[in-house]
C-alpha atoms as a PDB file:
ATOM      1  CA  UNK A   1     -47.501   3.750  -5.126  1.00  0.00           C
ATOM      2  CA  UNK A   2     -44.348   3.809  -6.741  1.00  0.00           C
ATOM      3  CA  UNK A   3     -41.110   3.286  -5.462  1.00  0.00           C
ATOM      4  CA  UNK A   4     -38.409   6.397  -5.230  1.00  0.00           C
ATOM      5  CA  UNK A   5     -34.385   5.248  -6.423  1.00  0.00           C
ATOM      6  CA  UNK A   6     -32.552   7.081  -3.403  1.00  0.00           C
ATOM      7  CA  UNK A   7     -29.168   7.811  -4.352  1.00  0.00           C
ATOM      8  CA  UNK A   8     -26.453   7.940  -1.431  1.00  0.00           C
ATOM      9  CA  UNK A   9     -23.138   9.343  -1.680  1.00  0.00           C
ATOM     10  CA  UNK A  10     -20.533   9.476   1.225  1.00  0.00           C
ATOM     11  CA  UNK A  11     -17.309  11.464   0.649  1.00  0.00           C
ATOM     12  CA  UNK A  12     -14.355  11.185   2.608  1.00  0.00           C
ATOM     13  CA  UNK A  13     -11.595  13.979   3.028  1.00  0.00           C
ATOM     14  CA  UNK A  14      -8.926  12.726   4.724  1.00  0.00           C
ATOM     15  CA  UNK A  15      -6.060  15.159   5.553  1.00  0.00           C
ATOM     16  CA  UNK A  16      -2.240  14.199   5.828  1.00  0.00           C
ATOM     17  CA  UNK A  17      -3.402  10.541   4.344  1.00  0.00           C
ATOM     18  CA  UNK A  18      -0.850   9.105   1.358  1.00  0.00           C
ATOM     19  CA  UNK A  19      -1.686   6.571  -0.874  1.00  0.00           C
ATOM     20  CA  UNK A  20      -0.299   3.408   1.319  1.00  0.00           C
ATOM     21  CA  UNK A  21      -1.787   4.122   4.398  1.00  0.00           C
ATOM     22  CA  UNK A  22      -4.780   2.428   3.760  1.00  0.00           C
ATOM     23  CA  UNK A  23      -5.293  -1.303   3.724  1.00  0.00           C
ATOM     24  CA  UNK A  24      -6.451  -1.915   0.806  1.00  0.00           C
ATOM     25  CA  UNK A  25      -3.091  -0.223  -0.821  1.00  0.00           C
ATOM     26  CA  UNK A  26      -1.002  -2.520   1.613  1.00  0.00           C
ATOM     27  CA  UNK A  27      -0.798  -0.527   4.215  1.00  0.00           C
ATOM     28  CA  UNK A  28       0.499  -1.849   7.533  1.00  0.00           C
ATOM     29  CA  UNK A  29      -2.293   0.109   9.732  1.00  0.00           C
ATOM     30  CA  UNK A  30      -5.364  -1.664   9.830  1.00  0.00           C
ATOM     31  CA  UNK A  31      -8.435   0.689   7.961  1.00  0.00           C
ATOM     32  CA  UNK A  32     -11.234  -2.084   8.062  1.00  0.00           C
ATOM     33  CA  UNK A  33     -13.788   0.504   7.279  1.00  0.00           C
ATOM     34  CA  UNK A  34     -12.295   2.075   4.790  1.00  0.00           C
ATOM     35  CA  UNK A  35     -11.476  -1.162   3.268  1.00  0.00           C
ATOM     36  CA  UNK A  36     -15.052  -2.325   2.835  1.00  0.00           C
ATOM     37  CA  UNK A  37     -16.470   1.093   1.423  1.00  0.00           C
ATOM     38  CA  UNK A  38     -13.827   0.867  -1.145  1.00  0.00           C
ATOM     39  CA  UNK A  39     -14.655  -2.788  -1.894  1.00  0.00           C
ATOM     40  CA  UNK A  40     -18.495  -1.676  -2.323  1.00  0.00           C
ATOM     41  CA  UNK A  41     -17.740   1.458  -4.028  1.00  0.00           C
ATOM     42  CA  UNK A  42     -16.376   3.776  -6.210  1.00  0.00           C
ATOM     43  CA  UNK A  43     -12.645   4.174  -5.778  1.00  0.00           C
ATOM     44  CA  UNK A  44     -11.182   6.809  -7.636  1.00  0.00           C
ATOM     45  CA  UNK A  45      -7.635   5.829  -8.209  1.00  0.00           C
ATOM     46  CA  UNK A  46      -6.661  10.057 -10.360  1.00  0.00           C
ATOM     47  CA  UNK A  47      -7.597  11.976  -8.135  1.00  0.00           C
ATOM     48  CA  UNK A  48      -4.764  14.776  -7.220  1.00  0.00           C
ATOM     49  CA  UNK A  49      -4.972  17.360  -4.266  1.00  0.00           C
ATOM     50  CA  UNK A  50      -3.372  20.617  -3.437  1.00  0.00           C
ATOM     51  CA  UNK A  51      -0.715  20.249  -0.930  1.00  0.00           C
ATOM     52  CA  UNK A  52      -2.637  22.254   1.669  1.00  0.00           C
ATOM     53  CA  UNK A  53      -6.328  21.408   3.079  1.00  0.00           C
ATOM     54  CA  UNK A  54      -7.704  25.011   1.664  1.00  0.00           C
ATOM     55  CA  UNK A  55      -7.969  24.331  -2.377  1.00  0.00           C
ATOM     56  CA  UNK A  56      -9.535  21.163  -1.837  1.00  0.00           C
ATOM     57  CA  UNK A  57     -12.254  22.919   0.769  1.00  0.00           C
ATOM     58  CA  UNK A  58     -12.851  25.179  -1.592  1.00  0.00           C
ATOM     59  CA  UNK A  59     -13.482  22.936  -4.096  1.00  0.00           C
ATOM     60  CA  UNK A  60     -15.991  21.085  -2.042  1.00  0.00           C
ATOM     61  CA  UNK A  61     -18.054  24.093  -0.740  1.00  0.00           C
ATOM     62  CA  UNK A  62     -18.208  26.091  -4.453  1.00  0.00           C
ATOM     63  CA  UNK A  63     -18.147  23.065  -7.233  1.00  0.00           C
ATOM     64  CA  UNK A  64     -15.596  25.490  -8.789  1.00  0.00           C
ATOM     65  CA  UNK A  65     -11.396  24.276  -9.319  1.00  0.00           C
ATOM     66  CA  UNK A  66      -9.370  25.842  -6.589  1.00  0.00           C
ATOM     67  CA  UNK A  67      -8.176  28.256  -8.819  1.00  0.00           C
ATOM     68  CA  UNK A  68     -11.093  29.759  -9.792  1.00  0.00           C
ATOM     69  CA  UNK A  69     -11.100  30.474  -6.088  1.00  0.00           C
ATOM     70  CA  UNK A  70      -7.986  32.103  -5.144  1.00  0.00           C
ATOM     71  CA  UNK A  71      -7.405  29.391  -2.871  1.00  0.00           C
ATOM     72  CA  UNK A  72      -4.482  27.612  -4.612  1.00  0.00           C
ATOM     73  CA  UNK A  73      -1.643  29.357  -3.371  1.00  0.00           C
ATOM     74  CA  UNK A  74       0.906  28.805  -0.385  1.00  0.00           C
ATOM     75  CA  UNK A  75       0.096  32.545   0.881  1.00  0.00           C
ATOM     76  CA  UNK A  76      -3.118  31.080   2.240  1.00  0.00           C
ATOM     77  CA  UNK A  77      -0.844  29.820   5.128  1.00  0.00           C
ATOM     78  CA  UNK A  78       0.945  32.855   6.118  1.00  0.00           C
ATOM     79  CA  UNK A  79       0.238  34.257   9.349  1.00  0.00           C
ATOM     80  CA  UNK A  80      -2.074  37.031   9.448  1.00  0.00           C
ATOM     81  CA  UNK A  81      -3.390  36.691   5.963  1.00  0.00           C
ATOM     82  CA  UNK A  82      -7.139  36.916   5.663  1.00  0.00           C
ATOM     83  CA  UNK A  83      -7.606  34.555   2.477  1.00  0.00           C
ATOM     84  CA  UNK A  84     -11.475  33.520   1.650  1.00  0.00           C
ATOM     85  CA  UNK A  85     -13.519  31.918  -0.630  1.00  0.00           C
ATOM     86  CA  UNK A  86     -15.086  35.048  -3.319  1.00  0.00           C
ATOM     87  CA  UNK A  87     -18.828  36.277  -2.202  1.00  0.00           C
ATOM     88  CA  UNK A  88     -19.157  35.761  -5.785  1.00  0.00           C
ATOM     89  CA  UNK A  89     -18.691  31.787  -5.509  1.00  0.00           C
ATOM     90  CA  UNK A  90     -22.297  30.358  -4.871  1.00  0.00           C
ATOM     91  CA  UNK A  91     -22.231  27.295  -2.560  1.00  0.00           C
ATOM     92  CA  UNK A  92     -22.514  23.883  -4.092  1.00  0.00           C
ATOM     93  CA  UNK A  93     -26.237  23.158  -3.828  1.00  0.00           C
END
């Protein structure tokens, strides 16, 4: 029998997180975890983000750029606002 290549991928979201509070960007919080799946990993070092959580939600759910979404702007926030991801936008498989 043959043997099956099993790919893993793990992808963390972090909210409110800059780019020094992490250890292995000298931060002075100990991330231990985090530290050792960047060290085995992938790290990718470009990687830009909406200032609010819903663009980059959208992103992950559809495979689409937030703005293909309607999720990039600030009125996503505003009380009472019913914002949503288009029925439209198939879920990432």
């Amino acid at each position: 029998a043959g043997q099956k290549n099993v790919v893993l991928l793990v992808l963390l979201v972090l909210d409110d997180i800059g780019w020094a509070d992490v250890g292995f960007h000298g931060s002075e919080f100990p991330t231990p975890k985090i530290d050792a799946l960047a060290t085995s990993g992938v790290r990718l070092n470009r990687m830009y983000a909406m200032p609010q959580r819903s663009p980059s939600r959208a992103v992950i759910f559809t495979g689409r750029y937030s703005f293909h979404t309607g999720m990039q702007h600030f009125t996503t926030l505003i009380l009472g606002s019913t914002p949503g991801i288009p029925e439209d936008s198939l879920p990432t498989p």
